[in-house]
Protein backbone atom coordinates (compact mmCIF):
# COMPACT_ATOMS: atom_id res chain seq x y z
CA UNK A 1 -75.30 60.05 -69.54
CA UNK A 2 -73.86 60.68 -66.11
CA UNK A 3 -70.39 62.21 -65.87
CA UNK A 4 -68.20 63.33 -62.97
CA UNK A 5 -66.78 66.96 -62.77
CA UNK A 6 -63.75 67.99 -60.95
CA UNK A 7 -64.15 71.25 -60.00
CA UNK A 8 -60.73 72.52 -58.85
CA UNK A 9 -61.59 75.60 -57.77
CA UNK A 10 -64.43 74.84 -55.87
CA UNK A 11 -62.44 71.53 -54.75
CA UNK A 12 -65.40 69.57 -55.52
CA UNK A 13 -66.64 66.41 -57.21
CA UNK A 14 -69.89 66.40 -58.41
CA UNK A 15 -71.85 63.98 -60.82
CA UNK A 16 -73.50 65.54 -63.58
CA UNK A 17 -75.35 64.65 -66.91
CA UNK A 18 -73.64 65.29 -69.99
CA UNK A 19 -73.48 64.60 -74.00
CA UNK A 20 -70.75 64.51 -76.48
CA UNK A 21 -71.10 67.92 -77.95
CA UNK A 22 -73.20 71.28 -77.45
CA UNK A 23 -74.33 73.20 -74.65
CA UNK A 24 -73.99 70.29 -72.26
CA UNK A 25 -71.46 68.31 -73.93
CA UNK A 26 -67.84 67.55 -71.91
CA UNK A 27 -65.79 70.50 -72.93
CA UNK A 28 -68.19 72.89 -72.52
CA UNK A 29 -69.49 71.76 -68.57
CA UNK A 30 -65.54 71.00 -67.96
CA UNK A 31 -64.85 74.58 -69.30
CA UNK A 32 -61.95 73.44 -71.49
CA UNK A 33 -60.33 75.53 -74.12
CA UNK A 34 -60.92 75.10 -77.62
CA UNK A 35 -58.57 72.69 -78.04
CA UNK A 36 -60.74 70.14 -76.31
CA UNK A 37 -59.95 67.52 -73.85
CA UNK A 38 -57.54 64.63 -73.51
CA UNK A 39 -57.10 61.63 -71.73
CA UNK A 40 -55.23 62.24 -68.46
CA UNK A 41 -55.56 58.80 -66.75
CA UNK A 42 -57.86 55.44 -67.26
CA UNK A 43 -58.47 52.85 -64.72
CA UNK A 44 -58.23 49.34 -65.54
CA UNK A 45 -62.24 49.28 -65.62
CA UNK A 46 -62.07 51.08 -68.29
CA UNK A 47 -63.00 54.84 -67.15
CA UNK A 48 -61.39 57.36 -68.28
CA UNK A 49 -60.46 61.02 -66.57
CA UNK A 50 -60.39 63.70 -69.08
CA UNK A 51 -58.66 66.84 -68.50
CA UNK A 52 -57.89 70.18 -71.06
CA UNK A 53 -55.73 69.61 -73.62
CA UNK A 54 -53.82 72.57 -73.02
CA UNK A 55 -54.31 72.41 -69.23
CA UNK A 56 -50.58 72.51 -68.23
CA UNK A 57 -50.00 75.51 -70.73
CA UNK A 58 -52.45 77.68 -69.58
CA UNK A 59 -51.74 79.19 -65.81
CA UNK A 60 -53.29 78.01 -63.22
CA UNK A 61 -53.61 77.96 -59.45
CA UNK A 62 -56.36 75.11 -59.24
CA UNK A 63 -55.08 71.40 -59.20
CA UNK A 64 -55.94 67.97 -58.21
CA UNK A 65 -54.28 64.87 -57.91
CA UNK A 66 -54.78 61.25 -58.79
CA UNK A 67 -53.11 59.26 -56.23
CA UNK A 68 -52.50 55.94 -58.54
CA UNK A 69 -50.98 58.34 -60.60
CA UNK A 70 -47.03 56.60 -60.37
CA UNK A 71 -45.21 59.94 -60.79
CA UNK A 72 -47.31 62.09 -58.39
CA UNK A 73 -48.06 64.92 -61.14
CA UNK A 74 -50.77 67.21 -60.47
CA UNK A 75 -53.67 67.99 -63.29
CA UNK A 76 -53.88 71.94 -64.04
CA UNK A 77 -57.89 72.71 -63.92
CA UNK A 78 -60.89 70.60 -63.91
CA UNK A 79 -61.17 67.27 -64.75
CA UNK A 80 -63.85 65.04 -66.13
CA UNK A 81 -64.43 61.08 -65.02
CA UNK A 82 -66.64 59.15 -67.52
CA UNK A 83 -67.17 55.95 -68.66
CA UNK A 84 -65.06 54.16 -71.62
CA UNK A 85 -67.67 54.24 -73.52
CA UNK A 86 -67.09 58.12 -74.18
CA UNK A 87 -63.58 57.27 -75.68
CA UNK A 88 -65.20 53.99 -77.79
């Protein structure tokens, strides 16, 4: 399936082809911790934008921004846009 990164640091989005689990699952082309990945916004469509589960914990200098976000918060690290059926 097709997935899109956000790669803080490089302050870049670029699609890429992912799986649940392994080598080229989520967490692992996100680079999330071990704790996985949680859902940081979803769009009335139905895709979701995953971000680390411990991405506000960790420090951090990379961030992005969803502007329909209502209280403006930043996301620490990458994110990852997919569609709902990911979270189904």
């Amino acid at each position: 399936m097709i997935g899109y990164l956000i790669d803080s640091a490089a302050r870049k989005i670029r699609a890429v082809e992912y799986e649940y689990s392994g080598p080229k699952g989520i967490s692992a082309l996100a680079g999330f911790g071990a704790s996985g990945f949680c859902i940081g916004w979803q769009w009335v469509c139905g895709d979701v934008l995953l971000v680390d589960d411990e991405g506000l914990l960790k420090p951090t200098t990379q961030w992005f921004r969803i502007k329909r976000r209502p209280d403006g918060q930043p996301y620490g690290g990458n994110g990852f846009v997919t569609g709902r059926d990911t979270e189904d």
